[in-house]
Structures are given as structure tokens and as C-alpha cells.
Protein backbone atom coordinates (compact mmCIF):
# COMPACT_ATOMS: atom_id res chain seq x y z
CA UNK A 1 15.05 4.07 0.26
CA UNK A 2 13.46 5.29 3.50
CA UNK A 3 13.66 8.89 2.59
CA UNK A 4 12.82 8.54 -0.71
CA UNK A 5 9.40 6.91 0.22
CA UNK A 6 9.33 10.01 2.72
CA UNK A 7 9.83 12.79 -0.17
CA UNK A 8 7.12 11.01 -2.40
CA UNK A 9 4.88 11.03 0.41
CA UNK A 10 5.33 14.61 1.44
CA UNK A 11 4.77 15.39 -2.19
CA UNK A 12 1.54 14.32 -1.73
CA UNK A 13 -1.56 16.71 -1.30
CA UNK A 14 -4.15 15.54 1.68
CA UNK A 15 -7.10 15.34 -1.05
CA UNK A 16 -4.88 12.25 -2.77
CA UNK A 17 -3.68 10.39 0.93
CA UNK A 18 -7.47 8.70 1.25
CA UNK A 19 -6.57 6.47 4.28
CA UNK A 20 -3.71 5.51 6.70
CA UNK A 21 -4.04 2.11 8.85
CA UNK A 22 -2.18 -0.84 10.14
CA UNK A 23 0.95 0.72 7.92
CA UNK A 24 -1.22 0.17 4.64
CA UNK A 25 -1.61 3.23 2.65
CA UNK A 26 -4.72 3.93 0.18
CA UNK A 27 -4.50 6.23 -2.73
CA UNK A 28 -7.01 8.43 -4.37
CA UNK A 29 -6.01 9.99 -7.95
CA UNK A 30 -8.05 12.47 -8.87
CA UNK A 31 -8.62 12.04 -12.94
CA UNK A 32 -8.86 14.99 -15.37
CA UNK A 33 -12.30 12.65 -16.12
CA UNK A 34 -15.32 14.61 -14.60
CA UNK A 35 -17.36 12.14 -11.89
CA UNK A 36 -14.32 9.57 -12.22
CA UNK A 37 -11.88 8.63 -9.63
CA UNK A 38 -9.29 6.22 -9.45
CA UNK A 39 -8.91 3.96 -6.73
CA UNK A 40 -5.33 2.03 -6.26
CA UNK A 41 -6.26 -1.34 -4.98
CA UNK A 42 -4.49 -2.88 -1.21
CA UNK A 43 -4.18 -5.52 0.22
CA UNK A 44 -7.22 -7.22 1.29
CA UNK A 45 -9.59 -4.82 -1.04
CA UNK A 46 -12.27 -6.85 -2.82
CA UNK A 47 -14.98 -5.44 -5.78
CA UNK A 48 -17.44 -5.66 -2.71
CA UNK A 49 -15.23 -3.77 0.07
CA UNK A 50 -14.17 -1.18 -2.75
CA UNK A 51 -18.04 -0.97 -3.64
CA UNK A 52 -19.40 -0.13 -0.26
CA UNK A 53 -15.94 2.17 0.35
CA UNK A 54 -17.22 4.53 -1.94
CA UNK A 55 -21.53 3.53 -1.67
CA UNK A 56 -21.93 1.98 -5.17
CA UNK A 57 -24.93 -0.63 -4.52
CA UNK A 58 -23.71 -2.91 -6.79
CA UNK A 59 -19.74 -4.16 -7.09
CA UNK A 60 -20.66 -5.73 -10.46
CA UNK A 61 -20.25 -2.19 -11.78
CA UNK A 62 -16.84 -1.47 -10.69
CA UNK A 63 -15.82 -4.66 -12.95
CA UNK A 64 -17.74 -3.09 -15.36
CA UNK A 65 -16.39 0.13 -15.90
CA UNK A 66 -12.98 -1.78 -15.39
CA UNK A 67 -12.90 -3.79 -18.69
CA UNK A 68 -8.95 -5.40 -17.32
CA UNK A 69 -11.21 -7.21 -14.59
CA UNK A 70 -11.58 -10.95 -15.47
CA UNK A 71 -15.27 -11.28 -15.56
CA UNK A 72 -15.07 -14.81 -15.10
CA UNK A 73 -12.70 -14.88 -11.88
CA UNK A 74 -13.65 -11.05 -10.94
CA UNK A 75 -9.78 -10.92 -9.23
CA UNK A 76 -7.91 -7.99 -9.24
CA UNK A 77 -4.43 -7.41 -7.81
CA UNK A 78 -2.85 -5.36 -5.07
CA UNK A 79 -1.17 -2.09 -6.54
CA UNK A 80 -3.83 -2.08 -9.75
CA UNK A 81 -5.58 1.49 -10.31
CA UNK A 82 -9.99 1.05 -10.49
CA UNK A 83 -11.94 3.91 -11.93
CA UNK A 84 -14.87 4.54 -10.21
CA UNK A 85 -17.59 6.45 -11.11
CA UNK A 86 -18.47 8.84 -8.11
């Protein structure tokens, strides 16, 4: 299992491997969408971390462009992809 986690990651370009720390690994895709990115959410990401992450002043538009978010409990899970508009 080790080395196959090693292959997938060395598959990876660096524009997609956004950010490395305390073991927990971010991912960026890169959409064919024009101004659209998708953001895989971690542990410990909220709307509002993910929000100021990537400068949008307001977090209630990530749920927005995200129509899976509950708008009533606003949760969303570790391993879940966001689009964000950039």
C-alpha cells in the first residue's frame, strides 16, 4: 500500500500538490471550467478557512456555488471536492 500511495503521488504535477503539513495533504484539481478550481476538503477545513485560503470575502458563496452543501447545517466532509470560483 505504501508504494502505491508513493506512485500516485509522484504522478502528481507540483501545480495540483497545493500544500504539505503535519502529514495532511491538500489537493488542487485544476477543472477544464475557466476561473473554477476544485478544492478537496481536509481535515479541519471549514467554509470560512477554505474562504480566506483562497481570499473570497464571503464563505456563504462557496456553499453557494456548491449546491451538495446543506444550507441549513453548512457541513461538509473530509475527502469532498468544492469548486471555487477563482
Amino acid at each position: 500500500m505504501e508504494n502505491e500511495l508513493k506512485n500516485n503521488l509522484e504522478e502528481l504535477s507540483e501545480n495540483d500538490l497545493e500544500e504539505v503539513s503535519g502529514g495532511k495533504i491538500s489537493f488542487t484539481k485544476r477543472p477544464d471550467r475557466a476561473g473554477w478550481i476544485q478544492h478537496q476538503v481536509t481535515a479541519n477545513d471549514t467554509l470560512i478557512r477554505i474562504a480566506k485560503r483562497y481570499g473570497i470575502p464571503n464563505w456563504r458563496s462557496i456553499r453557494d456555488w456548491n449546491p451538495h452543501i446543506n444550507h441549513t447545517t453548512n457541513m461538509i466532509r473530509t475527502g469532498e471536492w468544492l469548486w471555487i470560483k477563482i
